[in-house]
Protein backbone atom coordinates (compact mmCIF):
# COMPACT_ATOMS: atom_id res chain seq x y z
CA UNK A 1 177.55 123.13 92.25
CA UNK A 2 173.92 122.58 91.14
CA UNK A 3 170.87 124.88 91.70
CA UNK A 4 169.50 124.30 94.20
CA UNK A 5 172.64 124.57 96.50
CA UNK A 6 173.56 127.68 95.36
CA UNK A 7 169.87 129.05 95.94
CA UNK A 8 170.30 127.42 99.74
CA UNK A 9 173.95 129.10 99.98
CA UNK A 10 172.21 132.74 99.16
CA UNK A 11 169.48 132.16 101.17
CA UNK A 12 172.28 131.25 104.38
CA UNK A 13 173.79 134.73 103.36
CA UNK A 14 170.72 136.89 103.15
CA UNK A 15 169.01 135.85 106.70
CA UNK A 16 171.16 136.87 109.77
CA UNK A 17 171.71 134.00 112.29
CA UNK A 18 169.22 134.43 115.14
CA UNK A 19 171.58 136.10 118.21
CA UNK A 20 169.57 135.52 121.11
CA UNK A 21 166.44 133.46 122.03
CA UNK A 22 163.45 133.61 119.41
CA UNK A 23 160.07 134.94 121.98
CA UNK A 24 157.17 133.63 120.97
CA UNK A 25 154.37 135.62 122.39
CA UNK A 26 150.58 134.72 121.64
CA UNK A 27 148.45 137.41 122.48
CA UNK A 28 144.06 137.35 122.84
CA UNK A 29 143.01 140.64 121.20
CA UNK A 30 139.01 140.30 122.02
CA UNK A 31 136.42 137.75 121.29
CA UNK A 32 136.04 139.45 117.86
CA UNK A 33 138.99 140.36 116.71
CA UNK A 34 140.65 136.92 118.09
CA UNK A 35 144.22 136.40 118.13
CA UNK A 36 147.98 136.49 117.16
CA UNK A 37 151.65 135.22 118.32
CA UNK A 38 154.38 137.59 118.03
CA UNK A 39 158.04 136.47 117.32
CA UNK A 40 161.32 138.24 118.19
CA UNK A 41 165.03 138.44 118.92
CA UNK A 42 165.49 139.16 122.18
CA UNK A 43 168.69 140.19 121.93
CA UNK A 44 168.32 142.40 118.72
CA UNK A 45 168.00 146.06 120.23
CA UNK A 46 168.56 148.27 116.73
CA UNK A 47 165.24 149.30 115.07
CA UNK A 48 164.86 146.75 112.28
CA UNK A 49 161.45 146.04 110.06
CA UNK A 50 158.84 144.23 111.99
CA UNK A 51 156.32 141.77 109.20
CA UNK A 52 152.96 141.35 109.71
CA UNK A 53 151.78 137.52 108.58
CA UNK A 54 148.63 136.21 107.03
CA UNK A 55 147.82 132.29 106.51
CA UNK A 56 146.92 130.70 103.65
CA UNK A 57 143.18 129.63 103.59
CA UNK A 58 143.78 126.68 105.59
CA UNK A 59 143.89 129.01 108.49
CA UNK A 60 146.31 129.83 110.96
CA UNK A 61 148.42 126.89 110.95
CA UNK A 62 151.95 125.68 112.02
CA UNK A 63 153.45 126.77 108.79
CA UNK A 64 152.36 129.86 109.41
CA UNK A 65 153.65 130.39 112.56
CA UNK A 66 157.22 128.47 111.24
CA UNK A 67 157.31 131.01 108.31
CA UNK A 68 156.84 134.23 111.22
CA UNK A 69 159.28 132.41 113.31
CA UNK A 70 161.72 132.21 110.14
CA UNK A 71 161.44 135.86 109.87
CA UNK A 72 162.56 136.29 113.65
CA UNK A 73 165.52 133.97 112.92
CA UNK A 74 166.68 136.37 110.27
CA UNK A 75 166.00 139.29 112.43
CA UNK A 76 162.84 140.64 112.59
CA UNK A 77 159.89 141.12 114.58
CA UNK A 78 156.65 139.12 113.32
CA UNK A 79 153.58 138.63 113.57
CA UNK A 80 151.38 135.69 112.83
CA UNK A 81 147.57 136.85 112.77
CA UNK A 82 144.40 134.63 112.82
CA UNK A 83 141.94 136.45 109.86
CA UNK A 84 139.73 134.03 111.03
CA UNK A 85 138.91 134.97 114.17
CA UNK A 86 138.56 131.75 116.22
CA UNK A 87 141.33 129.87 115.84
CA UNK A 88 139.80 128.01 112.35
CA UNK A 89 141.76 125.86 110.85
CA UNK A 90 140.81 123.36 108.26
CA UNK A 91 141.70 119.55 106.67
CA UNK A 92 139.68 119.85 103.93
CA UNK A 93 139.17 121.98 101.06
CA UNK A 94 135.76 122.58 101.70
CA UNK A 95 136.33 123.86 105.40
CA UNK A 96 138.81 126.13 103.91
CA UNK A 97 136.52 127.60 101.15
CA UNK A 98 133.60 128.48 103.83
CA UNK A 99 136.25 129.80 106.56
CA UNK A 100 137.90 132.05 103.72
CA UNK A 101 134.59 133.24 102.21
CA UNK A 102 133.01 134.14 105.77
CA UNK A 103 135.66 136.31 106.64
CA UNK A 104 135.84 138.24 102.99
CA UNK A 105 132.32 139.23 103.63
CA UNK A 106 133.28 140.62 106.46
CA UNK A 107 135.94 142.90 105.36
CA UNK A 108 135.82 145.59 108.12
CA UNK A 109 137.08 142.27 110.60
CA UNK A 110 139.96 142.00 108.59
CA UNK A 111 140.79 145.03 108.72
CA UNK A 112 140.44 145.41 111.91
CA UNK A 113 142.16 142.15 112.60
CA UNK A 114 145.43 143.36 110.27
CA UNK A 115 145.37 146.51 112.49
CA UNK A 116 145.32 145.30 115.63
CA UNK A 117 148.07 142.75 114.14
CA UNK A 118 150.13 145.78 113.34
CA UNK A 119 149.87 147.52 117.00
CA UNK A 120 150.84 144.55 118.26
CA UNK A 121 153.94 144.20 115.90
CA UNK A 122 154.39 147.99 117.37
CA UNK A 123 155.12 146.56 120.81
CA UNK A 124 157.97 144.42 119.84
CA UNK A 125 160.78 146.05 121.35
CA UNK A 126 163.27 147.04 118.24
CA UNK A 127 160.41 147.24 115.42
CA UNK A 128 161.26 150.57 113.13
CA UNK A 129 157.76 152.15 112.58
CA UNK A 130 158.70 153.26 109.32
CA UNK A 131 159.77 149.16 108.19
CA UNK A 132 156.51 147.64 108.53
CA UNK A 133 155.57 145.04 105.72
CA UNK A 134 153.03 142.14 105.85
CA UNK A 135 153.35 138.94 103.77
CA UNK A 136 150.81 136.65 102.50
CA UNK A 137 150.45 132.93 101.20
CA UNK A 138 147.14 132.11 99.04
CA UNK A 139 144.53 133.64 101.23
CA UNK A 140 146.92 135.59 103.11
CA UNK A 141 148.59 137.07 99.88
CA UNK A 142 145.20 138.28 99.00
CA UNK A 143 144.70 139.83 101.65
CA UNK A 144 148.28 141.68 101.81
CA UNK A 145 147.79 143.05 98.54
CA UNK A 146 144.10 144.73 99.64
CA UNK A 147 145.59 146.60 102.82
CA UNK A 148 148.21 147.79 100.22
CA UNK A 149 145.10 148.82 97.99
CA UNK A 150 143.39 150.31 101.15
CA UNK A 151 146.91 152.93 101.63
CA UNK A 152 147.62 151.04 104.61
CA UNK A 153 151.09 152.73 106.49
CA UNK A 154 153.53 150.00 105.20
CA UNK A 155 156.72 150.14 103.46
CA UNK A 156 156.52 146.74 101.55
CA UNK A 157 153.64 143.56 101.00
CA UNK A 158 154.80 140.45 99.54
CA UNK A 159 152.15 138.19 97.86
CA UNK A 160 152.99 134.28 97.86
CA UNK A 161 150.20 132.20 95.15
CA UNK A 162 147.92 134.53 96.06
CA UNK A 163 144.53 135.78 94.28
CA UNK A 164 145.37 139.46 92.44
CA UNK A 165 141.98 139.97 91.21
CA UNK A 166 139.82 142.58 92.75
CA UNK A 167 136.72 144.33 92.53
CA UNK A 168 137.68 147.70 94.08
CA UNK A 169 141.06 148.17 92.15
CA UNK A 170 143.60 151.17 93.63
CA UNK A 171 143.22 154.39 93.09
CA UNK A 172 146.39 156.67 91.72
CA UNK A 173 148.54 157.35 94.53
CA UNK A 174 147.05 155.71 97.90
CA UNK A 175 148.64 152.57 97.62
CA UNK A 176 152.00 153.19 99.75
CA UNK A 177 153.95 149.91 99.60
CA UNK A 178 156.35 148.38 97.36
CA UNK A 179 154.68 145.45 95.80
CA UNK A 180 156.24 142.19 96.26
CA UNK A 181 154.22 139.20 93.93
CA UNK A 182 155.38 135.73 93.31
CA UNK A 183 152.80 133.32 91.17
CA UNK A 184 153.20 129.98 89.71
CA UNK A 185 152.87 130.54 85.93
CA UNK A 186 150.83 127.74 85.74
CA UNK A 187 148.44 128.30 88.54
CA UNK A 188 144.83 128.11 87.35
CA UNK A 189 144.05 129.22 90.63
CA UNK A 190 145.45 132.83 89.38
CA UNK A 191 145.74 132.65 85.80
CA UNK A 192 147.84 134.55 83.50
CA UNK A 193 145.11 136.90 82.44
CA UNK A 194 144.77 137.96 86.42
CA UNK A 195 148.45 138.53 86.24
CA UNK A 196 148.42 141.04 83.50
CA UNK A 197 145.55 143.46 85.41
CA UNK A 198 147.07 143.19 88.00
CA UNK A 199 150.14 144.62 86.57
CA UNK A 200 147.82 147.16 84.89
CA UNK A 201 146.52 148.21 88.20
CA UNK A 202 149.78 148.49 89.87
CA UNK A 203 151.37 150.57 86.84
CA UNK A 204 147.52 152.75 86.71
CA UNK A 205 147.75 153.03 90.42
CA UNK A 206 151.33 154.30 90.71
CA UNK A 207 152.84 151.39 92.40
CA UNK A 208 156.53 149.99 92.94
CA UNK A 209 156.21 146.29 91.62
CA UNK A 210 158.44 143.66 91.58
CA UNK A 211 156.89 140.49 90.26
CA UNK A 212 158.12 136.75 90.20
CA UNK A 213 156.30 134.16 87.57
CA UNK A 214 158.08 130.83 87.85
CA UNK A 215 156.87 128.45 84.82
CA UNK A 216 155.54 124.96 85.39
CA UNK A 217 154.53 125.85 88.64
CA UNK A 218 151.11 125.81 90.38
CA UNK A 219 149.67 127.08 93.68
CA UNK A 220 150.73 126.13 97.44
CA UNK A 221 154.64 126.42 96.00
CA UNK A 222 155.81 127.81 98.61
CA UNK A 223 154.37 124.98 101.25
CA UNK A 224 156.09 122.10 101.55
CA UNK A 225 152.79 120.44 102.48
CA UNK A 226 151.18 121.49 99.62
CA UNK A 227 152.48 118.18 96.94
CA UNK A 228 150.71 115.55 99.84
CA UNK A 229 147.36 117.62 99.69
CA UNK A 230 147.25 118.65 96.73
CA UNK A 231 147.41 114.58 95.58
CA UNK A 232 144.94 114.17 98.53
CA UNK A 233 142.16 116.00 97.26
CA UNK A 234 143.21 116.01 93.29
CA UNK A 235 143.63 120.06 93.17
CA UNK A 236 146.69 121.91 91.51
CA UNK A 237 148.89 122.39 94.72
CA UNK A 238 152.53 121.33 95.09
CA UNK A 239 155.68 122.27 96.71
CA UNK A 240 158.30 123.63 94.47
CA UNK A 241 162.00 124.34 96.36
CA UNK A 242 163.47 126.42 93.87
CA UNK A 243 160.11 129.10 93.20
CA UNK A 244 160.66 128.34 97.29
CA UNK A 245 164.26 129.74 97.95
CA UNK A 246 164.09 132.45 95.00
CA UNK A 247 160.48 134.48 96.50
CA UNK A 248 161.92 134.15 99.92
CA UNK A 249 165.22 135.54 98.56
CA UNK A 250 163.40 138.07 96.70
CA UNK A 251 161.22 138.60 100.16
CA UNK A 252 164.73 139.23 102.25
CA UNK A 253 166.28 141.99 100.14
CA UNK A 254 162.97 143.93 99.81
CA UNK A 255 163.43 143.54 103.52
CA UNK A 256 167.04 144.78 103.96
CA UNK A 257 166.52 147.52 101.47
C-alpha cells in the first residue's frame, strides 16, 4: 500500500461521517463588519468544538467555504468569515495584495470581524464554548495566529502557509491556545529564519506548539488550486497531497483531543 493511500485511509478514520444534513447558513453581520456562512450537522446534538475559518488572501472563496463545510462533515460547527468585509475576492495577485493590506491596517475590523465570527459560531446549536478553535490558510493563518497573540478565548489555532512574523510578538502567558503551524520548508513566502522566531516566541511566550515543516514544499499546499495559479502568474504556489492529508490529520486530532 503506498503513501498516499494510507494517508487517505487515516484521514477516512479521523473525520466522522456527516449523520444528518450539512446547514449552510450565511448570515449579514452589518455593512462594516460584512459577512459569514455557518456550517453544521443537524443531527449532531452533543456539544462538540465549533472552528472559526479565515481565507487565504484571495478572499473568501469557494475553497474556503468547502474547507468549513469539510469540518461540518466531520462533525463540527464552522464558520467561514469574510476579513474583507465586502465580499472581495480576487483573480489576480495584485487584487489580493491591496485587499489583504487594506484590511491589516485596519486591525480593530478584524477583530471585530473574528468576534462577531465567533458569536455566530456560538449560535450553532451543539458548539461546546470551551472547544472553540479558528484555522487559517496564507492570509487567514496569519491572522489565526494574531487572535492567539491577542489571548483570544480559544482552545486551539491552526496555521496553514501562513505568515508567522509579527511586529507585536506575545507576551508570557496571554496567548491561550494550542498552536497548530504547518509551513512548506521551502516557502520563500515564510522562510526558515521566520520559522525559528516564531518558535522563539511561542517557547518565550509560554505556548503549546505543535509545528509541521514538510521539505520541498512551497506556499498554497494545502489548495488544490494553488499548482494552476501559481504557473499562471510565475509565483511559488502549488498543491502538495501528502503536506495536504498530514496538516489536516494533524488539524483533526488537535480537534478530538
Amino acid at each position: 500500500m503506498n503513501m498516499n493511500r494510507i494517508l487517505s485511509l487515516c484521514m477516512l478514520l479521523l473525520a466522522a461521517p456527516a449523520l444528518g444534513e450539512i446547514v449552510e447558513k450565511k448570515v449579514d453581520f452589518n455593512n462594516e463588519l460584512g459577512s459569514a456562512v455557518l456550517y453544521y450537522d443537524d443531527a449532531i446534538e452533543a456539544p462538540s468544538p465549533g472552528v472559526v475559518v479565515v481565507h487565504e488572501w484571495w478572499g473568501m472563496d469557494d475553497y474556503t467555504r468547502s474547507r468549513a463545510k469539510q469540518l461540518a462533515e466531520a462533525g463540527y460547527s464552522a464558520v467561514a468569515v469574510d476579513m474583507y468585509g465586502h465580499g472581495k475576492v480576487a483573480q489576480h495577485p495584485g487584487d489580493a495584495k491591496a485587499f489583504m493590506n487594506a484590511a491589516l491596517e485596519n486591525p480593530e475590523s478584524m477583530n471585530a470581524r473574528f468576534d462577531a465570527a465567533l458569536s455566530l459560531l456560538g449560535s450553532a446549536p451543539n458548539v461546546d464554548p470551551a472547544r472553540r478553535y479558528a484555522i487559517g490558510y496564507c492570509f487567514g493563518g496569519a491572522v489565526v495566529l494574531n487572535q492567539a497573540r491577542r489571548g483570544a478565548d480559544l482552545a486551539g489555532v491552526a496555521s496553514f502557509h501562513g505568515s508567522l512574523g509579527t511586529d507585536k510578538p506575545a507576551a508570557p502567558g496571554v496567548i491561550k491556545a494550542r498552536i497548530l503551524v504547518a509551513t512548506g520548508a521551502d516557502d520563500p513566502m515564510v522562510p526558515a529564519r521566520q520559522v525559528g522566531d516564531f518558535v522563539v516566541e511561542m517557547s518565550d511566550a509560554g505556548a503549546e506548539l505543535q509545528l509541521l515543516s514538510f521539505p520541498g514544499v512551497v506556499h498554497g499546499f494545502t489548495n488544490p488550486a494553488a499548482t494552476a495559479k501559481g504557473e499562471e502568474f510565475d509565483m511559488p504556489l502549488a498543491y502538495d497531497e501528502r503536506a495536504d492529508a498530514i496538516s489536516w490529520q494533524a488539524l483533526m486530532q488537535m480537534l478530538a483531543r
